[in-house]
Protein backbone atom coordinates (compact mmCIF):
# COMPACT_ATOMS: atom_id res chain seq x y z
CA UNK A 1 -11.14 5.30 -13.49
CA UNK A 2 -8.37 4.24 -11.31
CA UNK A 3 -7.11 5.37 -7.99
CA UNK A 4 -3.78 7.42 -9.00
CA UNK A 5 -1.87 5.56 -6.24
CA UNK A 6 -3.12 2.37 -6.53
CA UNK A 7 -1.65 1.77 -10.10
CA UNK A 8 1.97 2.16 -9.59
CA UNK A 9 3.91 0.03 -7.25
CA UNK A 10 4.50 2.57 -4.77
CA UNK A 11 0.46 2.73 -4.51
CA UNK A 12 0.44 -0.29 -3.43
CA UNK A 13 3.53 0.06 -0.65
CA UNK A 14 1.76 2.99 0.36
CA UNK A 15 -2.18 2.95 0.29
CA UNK A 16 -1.77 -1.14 0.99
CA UNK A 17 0.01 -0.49 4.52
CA UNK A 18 -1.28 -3.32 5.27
CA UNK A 19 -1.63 -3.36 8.87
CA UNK A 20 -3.42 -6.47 10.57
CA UNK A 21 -5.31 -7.32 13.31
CA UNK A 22 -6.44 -10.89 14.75
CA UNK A 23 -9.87 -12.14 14.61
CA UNK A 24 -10.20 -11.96 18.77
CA UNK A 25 -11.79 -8.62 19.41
CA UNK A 26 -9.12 -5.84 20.85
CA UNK A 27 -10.64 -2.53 21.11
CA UNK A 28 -8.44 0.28 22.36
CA UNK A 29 -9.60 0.38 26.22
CA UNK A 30 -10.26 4.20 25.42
CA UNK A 31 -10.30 6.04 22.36
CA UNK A 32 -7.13 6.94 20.98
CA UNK A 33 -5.82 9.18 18.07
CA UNK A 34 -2.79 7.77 16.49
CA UNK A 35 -0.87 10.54 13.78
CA UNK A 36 1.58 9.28 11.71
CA UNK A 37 4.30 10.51 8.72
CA UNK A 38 6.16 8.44 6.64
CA UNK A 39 8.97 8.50 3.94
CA UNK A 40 8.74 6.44 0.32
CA UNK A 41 12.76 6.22 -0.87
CA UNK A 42 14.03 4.65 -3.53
CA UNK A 43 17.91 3.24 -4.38
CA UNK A 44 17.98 2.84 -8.29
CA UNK A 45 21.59 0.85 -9.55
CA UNK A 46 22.98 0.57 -5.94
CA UNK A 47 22.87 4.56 -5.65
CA UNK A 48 22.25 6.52 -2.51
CA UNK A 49 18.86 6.67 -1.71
CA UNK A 50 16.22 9.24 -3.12
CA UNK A 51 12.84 10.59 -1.56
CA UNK A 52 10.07 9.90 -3.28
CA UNK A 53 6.62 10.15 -2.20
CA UNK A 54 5.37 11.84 1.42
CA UNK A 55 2.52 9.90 3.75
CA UNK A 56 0.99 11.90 6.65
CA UNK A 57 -2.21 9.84 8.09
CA UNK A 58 -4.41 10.55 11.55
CA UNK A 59 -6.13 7.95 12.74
CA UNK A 60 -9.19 8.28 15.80
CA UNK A 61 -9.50 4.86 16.72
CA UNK A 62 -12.95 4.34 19.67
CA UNK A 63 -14.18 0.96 20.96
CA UNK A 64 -17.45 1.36 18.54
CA UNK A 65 -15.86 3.30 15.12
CA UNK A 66 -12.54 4.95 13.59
CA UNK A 67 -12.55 7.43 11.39
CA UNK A 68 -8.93 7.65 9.60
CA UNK A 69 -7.30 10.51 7.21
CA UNK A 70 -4.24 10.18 4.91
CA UNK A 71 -2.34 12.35 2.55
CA UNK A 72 -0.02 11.17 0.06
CA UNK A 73 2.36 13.05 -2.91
CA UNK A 74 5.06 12.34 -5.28
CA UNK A 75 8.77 13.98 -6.23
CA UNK A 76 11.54 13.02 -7.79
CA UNK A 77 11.64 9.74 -10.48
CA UNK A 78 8.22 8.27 -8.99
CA UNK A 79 6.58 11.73 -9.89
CA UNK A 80 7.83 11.24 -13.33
CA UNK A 81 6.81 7.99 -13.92
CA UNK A 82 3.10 8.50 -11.82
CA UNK A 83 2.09 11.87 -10.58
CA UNK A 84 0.44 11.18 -6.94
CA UNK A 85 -1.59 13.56 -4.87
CA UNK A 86 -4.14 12.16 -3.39
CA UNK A 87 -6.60 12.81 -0.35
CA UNK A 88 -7.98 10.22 1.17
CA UNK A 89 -10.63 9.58 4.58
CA UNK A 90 -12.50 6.19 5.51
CA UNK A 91 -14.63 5.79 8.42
CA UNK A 92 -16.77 2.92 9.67
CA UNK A 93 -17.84 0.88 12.55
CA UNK A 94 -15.31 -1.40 14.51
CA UNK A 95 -16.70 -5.35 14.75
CA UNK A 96 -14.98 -8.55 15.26
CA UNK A 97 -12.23 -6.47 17.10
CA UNK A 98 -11.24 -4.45 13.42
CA UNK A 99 -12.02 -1.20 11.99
CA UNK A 100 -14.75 -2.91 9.06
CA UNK A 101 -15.36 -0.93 5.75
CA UNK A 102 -18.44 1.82 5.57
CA UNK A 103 -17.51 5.01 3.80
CA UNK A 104 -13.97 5.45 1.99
CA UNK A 105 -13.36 9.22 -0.09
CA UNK A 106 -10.81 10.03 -2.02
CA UNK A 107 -9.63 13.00 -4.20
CA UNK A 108 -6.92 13.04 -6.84
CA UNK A 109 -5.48 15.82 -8.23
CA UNK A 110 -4.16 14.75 -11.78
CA UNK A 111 -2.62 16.88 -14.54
CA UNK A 112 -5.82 17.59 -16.30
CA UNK A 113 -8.10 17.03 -13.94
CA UNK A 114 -9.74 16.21 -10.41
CA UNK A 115 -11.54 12.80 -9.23
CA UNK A 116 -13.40 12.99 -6.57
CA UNK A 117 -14.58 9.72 -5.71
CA UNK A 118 -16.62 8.07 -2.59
CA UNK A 119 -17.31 4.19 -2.07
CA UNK A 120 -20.05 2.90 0.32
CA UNK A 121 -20.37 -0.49 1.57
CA UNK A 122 -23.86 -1.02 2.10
CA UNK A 123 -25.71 -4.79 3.06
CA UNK A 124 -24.50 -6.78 0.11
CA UNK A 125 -22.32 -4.15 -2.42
CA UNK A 126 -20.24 -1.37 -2.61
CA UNK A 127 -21.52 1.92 -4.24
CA UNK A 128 -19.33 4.01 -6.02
CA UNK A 129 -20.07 7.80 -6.95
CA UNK A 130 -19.26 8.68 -9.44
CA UNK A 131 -20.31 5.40 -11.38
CA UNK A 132 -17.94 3.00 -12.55
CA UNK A 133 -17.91 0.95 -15.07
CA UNK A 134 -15.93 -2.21 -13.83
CA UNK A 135 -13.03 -3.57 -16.41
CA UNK A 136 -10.13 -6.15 -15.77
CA UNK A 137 -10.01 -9.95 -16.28
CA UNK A 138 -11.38 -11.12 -14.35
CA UNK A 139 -13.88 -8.01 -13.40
CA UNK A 140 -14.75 -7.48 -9.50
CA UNK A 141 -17.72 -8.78 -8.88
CA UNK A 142 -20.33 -7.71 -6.30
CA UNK A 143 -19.38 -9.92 -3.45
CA UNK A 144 -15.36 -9.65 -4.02
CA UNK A 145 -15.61 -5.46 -3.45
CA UNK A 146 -17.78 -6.46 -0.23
CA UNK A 147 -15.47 -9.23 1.39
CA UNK A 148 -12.61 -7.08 1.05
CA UNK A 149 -11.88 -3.24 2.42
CA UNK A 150 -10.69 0.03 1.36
CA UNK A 151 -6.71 0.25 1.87
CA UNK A 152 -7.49 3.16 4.57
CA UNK A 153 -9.81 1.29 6.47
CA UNK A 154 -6.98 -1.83 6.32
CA UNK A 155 -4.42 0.22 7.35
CA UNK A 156 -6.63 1.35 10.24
CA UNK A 157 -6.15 -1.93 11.94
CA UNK A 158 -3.01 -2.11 13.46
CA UNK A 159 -3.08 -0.24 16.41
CA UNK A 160 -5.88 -2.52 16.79
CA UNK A 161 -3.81 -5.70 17.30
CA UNK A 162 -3.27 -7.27 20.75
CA UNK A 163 -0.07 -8.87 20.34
CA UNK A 164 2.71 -8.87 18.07
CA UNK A 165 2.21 -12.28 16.89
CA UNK A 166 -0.93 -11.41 15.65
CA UNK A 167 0.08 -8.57 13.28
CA UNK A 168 0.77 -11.02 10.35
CA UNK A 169 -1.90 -13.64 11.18
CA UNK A 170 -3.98 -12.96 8.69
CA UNK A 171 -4.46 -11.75 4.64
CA UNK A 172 -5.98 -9.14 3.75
CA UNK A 173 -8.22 -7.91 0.22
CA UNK A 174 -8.42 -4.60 -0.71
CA UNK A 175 -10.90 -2.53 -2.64
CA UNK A 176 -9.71 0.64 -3.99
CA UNK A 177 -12.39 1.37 -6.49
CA UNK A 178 -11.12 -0.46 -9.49
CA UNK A 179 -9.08 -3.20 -8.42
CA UNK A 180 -8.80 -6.11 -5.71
CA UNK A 181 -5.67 -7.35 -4.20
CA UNK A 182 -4.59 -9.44 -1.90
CA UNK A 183 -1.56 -9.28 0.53
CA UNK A 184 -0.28 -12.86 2.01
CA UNK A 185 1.51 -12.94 5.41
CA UNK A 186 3.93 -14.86 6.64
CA UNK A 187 4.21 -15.46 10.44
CA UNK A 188 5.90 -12.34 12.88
CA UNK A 189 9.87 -12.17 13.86
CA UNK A 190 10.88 -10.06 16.79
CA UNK A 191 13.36 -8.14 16.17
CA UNK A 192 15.14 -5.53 18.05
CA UNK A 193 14.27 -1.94 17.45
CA UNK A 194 16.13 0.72 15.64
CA UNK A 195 18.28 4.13 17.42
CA UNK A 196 15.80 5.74 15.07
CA UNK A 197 12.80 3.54 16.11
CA UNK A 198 13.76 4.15 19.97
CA UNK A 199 14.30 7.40 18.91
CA UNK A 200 10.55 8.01 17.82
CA UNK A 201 9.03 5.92 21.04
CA UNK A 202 8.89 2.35 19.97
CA UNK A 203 9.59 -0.05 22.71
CA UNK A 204 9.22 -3.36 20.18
CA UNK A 205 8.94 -4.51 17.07
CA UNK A 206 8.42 -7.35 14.44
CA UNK A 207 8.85 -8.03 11.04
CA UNK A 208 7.01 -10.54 8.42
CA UNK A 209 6.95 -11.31 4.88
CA UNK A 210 4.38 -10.62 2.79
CA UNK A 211 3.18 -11.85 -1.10
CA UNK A 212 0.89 -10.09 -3.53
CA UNK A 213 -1.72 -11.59 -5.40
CA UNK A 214 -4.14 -9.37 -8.13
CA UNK A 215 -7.50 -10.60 -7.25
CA UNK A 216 -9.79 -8.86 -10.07
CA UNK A 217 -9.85 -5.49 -11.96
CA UNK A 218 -6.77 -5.67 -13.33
CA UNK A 219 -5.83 -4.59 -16.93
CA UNK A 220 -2.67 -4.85 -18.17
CA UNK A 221 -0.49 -3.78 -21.34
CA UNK A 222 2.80 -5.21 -22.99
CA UNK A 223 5.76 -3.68 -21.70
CA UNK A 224 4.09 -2.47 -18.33
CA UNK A 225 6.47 -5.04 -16.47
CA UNK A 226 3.74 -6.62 -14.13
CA UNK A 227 5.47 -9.65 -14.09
CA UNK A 228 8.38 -8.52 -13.09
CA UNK A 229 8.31 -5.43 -10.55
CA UNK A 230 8.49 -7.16 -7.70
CA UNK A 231 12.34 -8.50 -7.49
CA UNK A 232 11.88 -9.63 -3.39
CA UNK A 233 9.29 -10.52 -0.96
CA UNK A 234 8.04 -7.80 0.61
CA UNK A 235 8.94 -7.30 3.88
CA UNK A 236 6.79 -5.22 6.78
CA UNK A 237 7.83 -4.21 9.77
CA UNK A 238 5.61 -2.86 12.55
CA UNK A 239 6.03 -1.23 16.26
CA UNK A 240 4.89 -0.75 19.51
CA UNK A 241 4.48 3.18 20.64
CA UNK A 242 5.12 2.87 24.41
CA UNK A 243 6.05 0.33 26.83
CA UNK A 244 2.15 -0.45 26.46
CA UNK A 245 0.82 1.40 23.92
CA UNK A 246 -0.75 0.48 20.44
CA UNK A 247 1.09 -1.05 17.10
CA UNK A 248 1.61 0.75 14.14
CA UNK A 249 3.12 -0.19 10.64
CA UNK A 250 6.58 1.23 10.68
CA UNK A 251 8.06 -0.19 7.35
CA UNK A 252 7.64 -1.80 4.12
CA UNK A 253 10.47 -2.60 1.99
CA UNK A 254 10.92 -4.39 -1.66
CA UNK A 255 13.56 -4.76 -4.18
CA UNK A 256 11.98 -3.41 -7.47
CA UNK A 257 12.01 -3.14 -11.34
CA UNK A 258 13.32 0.84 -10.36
CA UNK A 259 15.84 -0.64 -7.64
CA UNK A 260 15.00 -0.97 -3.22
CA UNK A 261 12.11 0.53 -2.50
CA UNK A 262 10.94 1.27 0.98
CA UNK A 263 7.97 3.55 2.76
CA UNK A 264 9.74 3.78 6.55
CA UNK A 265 8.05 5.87 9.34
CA UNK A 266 9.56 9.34 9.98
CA UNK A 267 7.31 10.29 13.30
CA UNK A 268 4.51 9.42 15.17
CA UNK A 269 2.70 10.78 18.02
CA UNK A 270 -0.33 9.12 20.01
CA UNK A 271 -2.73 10.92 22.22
CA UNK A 272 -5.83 10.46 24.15
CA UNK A 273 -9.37 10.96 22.36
């Protein structure tokens, strides 16, 4: 078994948002609920760009636990190549200042069939039911799946962060059932917000760089291009909602084996509770 987004690229821009938090503690001073949509486009050859893929996520972030939701679907060439539509929810306790692992769900609906699939991080493992058999060279181990997090949970951090330095301060793993990744950050830039960005209520933002390493769980075939999807760094951008209010990933862009890829924020809307 393996996640339906989490094999293609676009898995990985999308369900590896990737947002970061520092290790000082920085609680929201009163629960929060954060809801978010976002756009995947791609520009194949130079051509004008072409929706892809569809994010919609609603995060509760509280002082104690978060509890976090996200939908995510295919169209167009990306659809073609990997069917996405996938369901996913994560919710856990909040220590050391981050949204940390407990329960992550998800549910893929596939041509032939449905997974349904639920990970639990208990004192020392993960347990996933279903059952699965771990594969890739190397194969996860026990105490890789529990150092590193779901890509919900992860992404469940930013509005976390206390400063925008401390956005890309950090790396991150991810668990996503079947394989372990890591993303490598490069220090924050400011940079000066977008019309659009203004537009949707960010008062700030920052950009950083960020590498991808495969950890464990990973199988791969001739031809698949693994060595060479990734043309560019990756760069992620992230923004403050409010004059004082929390971060939250706004962008991730790569050029590609398919041509510029990029997930960009199309609203977002933050509310008490």
């Amino acid at each position: 078994m393996k996640p339906a987004a989490a094999t293609s690229l676009f898995g990985l821009l999308v369900l590896g948002l990737l947002a970061l938090a520092p290790p000082a503690a920085a609680q929201p001073s009163a629960p929060l609920t954060v809801e978010l949509d976002y756009a995947g486009v791609l520009s194949a050859l130079h051509l004008p760009d072409v929706k892809v893929l569809d994010l919609h996520a609603v995060e509760r972030a509280g002082r104690t636990d978060f509890a976090s939701h996200a939908e995510t679907h295919s169209f167009g060439i990306l659809r073609a190549l990997k069917l996405i539509d996938l369901t996913t929810d994560a919710a856990g306790p909040v220590g050391e200042g981050v949204p940390q692992p407990r329960v992550f769900s998800f549910v893929s609906v596939e041509k032939k069939k449905t997974k349904r699939v639920t990970l639990t991080w208990t004192g020392d493992d993960v347990v996933q039911t279903p059952f699965h058999k771990d594969g890739g060279d190397p194969r996860p181990t026990p105490a890789l799946k529990h150092a590193a997090a779901d890509p919900v949970t992860v992404f469940s951090r930013a509005v976390y962060a206390p400063s925008a330095e401390s956005l890309c301060e950090r790396n991150w793993r991810f668990y996503d059932g079947a394989q372990i990744y890591e993303l490598q950050f490069e220090p924050a830039r400011a940079a000066e917000p977008s019309a659009a960005e203004r537009g949707m209520g960010l008062s700030a933002a920052v950009t950083c760089k960020v590498g991808y390493a495969e950890v464990a769980g990973f199988t791969h075939k001739p031809g698949d291009h693994h060595a060479d999807w990734l043309k560019s760094d990756i760069v992620a951008r992230f923004g403050r909602l409010g004059a004082a209010g929390p971060w939250i990933f706004v962008s991730l862009t790569a050029d590609t084996f398919l041509g510029y890829a990029k997930v960009e924020l199309t609203h977002a809307a933050v509310r008490p509770g």
